[in-house]
PDB file of N, CA and C in Angstrom:
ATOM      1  N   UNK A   1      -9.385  -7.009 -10.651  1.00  0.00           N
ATOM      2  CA  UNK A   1      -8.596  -5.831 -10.320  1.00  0.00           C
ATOM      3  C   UNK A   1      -7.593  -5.609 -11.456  1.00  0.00           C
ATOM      4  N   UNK A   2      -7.520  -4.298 -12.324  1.00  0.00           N
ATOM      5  CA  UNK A   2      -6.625  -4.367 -12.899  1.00  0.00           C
ATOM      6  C   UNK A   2      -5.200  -3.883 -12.659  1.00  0.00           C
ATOM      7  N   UNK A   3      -4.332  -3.904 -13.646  1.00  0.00           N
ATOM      8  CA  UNK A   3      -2.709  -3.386 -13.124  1.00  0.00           C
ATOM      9  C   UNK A   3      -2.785  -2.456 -13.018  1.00  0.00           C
ATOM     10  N   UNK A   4      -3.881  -1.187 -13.155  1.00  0.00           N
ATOM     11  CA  UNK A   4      -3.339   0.216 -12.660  1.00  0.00           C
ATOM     12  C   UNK A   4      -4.001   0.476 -11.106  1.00  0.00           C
ATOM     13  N   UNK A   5      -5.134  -0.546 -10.690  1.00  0.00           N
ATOM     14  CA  UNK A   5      -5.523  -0.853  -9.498  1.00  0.00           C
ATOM     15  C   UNK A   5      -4.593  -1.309  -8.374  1.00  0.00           C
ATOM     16  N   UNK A   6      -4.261  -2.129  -8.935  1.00  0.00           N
ATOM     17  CA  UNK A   6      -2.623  -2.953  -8.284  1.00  0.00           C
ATOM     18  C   UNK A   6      -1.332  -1.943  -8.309  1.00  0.00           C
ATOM     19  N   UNK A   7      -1.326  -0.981  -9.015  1.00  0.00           N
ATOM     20  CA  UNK A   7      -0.443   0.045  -8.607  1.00  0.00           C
ATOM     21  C   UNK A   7      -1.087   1.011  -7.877  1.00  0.00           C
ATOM     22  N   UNK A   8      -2.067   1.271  -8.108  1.00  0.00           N
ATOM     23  CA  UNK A   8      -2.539   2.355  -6.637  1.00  0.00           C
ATOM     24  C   UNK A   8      -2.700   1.636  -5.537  1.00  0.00           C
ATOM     25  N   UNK A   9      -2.965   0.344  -5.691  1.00  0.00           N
ATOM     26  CA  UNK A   9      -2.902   0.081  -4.371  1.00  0.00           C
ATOM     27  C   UNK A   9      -1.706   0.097  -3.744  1.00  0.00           C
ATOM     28  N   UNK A  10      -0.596  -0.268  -4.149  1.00  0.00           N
ATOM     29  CA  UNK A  10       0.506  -0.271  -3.388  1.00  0.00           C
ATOM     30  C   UNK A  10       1.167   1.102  -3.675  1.00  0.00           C
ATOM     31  N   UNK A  11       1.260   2.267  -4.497  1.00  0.00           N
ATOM     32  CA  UNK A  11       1.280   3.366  -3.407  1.00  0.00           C
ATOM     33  C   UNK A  11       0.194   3.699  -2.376  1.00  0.00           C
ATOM     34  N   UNK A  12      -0.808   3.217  -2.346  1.00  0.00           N
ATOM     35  CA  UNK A  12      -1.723   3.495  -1.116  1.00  0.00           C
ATOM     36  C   UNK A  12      -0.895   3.178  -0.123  1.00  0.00           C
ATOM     37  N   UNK A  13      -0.346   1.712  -0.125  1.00  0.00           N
ATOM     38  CA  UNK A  13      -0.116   1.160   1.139  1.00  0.00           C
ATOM     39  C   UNK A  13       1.273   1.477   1.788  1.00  0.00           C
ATOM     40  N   UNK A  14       1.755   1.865   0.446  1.00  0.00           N
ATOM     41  CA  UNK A  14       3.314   2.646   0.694  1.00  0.00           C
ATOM     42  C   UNK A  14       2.948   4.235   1.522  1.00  0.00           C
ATOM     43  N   UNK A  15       2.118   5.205   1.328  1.00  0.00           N
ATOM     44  CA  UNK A  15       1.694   6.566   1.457  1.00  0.00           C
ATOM     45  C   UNK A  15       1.036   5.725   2.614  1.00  0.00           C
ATOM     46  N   UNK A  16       0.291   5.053   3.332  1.00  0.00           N
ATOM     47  CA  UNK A  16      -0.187   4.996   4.685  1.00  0.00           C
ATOM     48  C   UNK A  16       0.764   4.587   5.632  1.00  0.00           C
ATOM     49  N   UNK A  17       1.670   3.806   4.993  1.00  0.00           N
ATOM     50  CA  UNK A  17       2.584   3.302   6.031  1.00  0.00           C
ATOM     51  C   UNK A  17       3.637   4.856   6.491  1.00  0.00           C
ATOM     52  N   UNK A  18       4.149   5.642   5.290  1.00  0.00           N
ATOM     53  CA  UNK A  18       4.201   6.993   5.484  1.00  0.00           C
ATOM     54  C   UNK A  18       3.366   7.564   6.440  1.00  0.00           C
ATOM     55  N   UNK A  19       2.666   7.847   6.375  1.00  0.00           N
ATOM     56  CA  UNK A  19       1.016   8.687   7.372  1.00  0.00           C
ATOM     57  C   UNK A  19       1.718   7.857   8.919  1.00  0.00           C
ATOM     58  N   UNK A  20       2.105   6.980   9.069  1.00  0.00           N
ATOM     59  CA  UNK A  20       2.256   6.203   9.924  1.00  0.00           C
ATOM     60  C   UNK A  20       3.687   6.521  10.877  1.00  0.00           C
ATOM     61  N   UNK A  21       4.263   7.083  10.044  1.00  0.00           N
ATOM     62  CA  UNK A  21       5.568   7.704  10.593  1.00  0.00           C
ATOM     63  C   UNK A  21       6.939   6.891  10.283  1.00  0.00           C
ATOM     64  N   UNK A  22       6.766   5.470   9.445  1.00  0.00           N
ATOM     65  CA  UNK A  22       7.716   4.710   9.187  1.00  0.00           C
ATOM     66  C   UNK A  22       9.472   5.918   8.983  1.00  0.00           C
ATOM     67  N   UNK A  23       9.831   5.287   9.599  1.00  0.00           N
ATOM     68  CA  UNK A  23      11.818   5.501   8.515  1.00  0.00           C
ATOM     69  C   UNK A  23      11.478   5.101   7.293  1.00  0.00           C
ATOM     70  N   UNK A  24      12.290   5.692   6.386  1.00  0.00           N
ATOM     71  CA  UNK A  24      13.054   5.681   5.258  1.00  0.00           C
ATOM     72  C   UNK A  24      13.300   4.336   4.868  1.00  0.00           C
ATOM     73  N   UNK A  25      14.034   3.746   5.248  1.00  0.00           N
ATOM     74  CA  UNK A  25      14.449   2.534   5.791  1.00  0.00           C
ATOM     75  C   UNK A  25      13.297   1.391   5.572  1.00  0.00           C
ATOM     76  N   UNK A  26      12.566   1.699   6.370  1.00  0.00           N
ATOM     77  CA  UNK A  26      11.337   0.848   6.255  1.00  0.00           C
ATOM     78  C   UNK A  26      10.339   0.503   5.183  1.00  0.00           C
ATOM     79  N   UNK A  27      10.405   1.926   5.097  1.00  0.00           N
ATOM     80  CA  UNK A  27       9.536   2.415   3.827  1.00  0.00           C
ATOM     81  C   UNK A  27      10.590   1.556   2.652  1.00  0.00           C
ATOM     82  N   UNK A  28      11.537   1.468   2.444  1.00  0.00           N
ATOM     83  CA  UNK A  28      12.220   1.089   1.210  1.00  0.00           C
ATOM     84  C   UNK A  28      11.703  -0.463   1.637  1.00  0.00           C
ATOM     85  N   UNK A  29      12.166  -1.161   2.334  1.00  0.00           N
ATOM     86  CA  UNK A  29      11.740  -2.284   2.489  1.00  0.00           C
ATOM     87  C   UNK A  29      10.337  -3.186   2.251  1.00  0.00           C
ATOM     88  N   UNK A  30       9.428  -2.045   3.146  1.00  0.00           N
ATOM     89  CA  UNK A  30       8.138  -2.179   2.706  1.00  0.00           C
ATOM     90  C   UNK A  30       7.815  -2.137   1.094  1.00  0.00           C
ATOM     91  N   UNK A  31       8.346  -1.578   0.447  1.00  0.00           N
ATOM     92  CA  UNK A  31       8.283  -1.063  -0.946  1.00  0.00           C
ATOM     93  C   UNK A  31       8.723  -2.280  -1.588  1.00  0.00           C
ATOM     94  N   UNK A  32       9.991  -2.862  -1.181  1.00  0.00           N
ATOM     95  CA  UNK A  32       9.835  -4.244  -1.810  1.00  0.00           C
ATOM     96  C   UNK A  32       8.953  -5.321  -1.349  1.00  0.00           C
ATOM     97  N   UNK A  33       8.552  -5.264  -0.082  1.00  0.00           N
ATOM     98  CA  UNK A  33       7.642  -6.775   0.577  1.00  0.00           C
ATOM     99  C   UNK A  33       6.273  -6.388  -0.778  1.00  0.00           C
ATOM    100  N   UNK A  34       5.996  -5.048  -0.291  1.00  0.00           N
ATOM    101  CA  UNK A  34       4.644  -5.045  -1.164  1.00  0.00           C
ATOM    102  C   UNK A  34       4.728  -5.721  -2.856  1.00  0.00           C
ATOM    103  N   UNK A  35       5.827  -5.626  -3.162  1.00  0.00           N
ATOM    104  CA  UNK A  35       5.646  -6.144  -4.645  1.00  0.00           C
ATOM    105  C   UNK A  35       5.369  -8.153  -4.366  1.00  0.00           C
ATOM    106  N   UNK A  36       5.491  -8.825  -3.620  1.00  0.00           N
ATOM    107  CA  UNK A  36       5.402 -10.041  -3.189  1.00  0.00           C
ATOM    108  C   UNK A  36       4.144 -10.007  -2.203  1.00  0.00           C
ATOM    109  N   UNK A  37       2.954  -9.169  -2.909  1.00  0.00           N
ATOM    110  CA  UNK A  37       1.913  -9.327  -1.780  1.00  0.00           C
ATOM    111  C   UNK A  37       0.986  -9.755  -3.132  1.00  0.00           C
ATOM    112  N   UNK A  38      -0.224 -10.996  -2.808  1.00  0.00           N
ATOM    113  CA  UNK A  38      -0.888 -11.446  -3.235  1.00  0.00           C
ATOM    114  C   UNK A  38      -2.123 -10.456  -3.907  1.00  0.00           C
ATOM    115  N   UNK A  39      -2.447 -10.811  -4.789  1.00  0.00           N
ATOM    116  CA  UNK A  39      -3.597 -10.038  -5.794  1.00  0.00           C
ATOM    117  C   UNK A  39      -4.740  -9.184  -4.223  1.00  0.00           C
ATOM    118  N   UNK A  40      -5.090 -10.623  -3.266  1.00  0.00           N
ATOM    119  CA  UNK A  40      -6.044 -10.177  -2.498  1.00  0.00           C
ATOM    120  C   UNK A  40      -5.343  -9.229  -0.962  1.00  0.00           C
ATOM    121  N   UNK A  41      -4.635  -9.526  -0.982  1.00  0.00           N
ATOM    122  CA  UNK A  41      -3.664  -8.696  -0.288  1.00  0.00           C
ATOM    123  C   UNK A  41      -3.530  -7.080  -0.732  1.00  0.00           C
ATOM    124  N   UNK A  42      -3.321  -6.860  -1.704  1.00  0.00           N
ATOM    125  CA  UNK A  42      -3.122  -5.424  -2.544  1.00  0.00           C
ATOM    126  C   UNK A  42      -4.456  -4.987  -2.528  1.00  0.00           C
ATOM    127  N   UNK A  43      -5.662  -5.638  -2.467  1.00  0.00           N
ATOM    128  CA  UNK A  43      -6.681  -5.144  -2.936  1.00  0.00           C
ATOM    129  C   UNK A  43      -7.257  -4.992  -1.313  1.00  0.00           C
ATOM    130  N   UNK A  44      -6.847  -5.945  -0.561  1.00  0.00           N
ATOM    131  CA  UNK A  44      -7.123  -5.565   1.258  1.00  0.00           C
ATOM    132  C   UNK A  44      -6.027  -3.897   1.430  1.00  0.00           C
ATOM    133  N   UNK A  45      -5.165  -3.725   0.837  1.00  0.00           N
ATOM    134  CA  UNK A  45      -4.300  -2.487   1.363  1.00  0.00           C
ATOM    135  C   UNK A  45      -5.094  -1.690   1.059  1.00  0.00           C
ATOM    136  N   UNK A  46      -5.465  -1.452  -0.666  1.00  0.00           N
ATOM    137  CA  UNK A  46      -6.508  -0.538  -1.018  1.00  0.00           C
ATOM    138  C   UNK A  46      -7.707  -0.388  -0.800  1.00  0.00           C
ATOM    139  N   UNK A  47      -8.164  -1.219  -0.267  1.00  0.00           N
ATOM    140  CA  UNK A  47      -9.701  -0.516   0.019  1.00  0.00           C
ATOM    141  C   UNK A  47      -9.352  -0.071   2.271  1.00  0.00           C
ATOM    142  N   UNK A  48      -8.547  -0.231   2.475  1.00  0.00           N
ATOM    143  CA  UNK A  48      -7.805   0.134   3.867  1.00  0.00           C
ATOM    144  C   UNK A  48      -6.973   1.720   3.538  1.00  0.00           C
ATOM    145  N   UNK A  49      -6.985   1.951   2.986  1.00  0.00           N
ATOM    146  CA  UNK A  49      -6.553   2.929   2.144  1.00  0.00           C
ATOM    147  C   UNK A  49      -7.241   4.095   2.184  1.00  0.00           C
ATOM    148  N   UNK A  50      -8.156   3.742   1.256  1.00  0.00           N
ATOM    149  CA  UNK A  50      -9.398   4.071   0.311  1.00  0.00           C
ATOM    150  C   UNK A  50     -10.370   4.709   1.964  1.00  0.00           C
ATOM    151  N   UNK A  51     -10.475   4.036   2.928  1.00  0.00           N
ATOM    152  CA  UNK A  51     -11.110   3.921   4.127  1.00  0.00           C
ATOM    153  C   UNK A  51     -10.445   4.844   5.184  1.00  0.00           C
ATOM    154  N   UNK A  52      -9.369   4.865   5.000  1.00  0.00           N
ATOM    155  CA  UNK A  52      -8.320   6.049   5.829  1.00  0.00           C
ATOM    156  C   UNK A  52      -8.834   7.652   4.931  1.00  0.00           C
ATOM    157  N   UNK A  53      -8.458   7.689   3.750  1.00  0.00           N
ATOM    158  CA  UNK A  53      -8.873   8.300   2.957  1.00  0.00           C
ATOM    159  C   UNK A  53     -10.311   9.275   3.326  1.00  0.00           C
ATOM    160  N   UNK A  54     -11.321   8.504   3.461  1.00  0.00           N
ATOM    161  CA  UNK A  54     -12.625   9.020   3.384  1.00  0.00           C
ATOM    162  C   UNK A  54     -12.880   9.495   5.144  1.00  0.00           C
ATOM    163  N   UNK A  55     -11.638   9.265   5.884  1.00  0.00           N
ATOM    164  CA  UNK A  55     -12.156   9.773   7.707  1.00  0.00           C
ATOM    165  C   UNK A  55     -12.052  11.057   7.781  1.00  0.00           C
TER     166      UNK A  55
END
């Protein structure tokens, strides 16, 4: 996976948790957990994503 993969993935997962109705608040938070999420983790958000995406 490369680093521009690893950045779409985590705006993916940032923009679904959005779709989701999060606060502000949350969303900022989330925004930092995601930077402390594992290679296979980022790549589980994005293709969860990717899958929301295509419904």
């Amino acid at each position: 996976m490369s680093e521009t993969d690893l950045v779409v993935a985590k705006m993916a997962a940032l923009l679904e948790a959005e779709a989701k109705g999060e606060k502000q608040e949350e969303k900022d938070a989330g925004a930092m957990d995601s930077i402390d999420l594992t290679p296979e983790e980022l790549e589980e958000a994005f293709r969860s994503a990717k899958e929301e995406e295509n419904k």
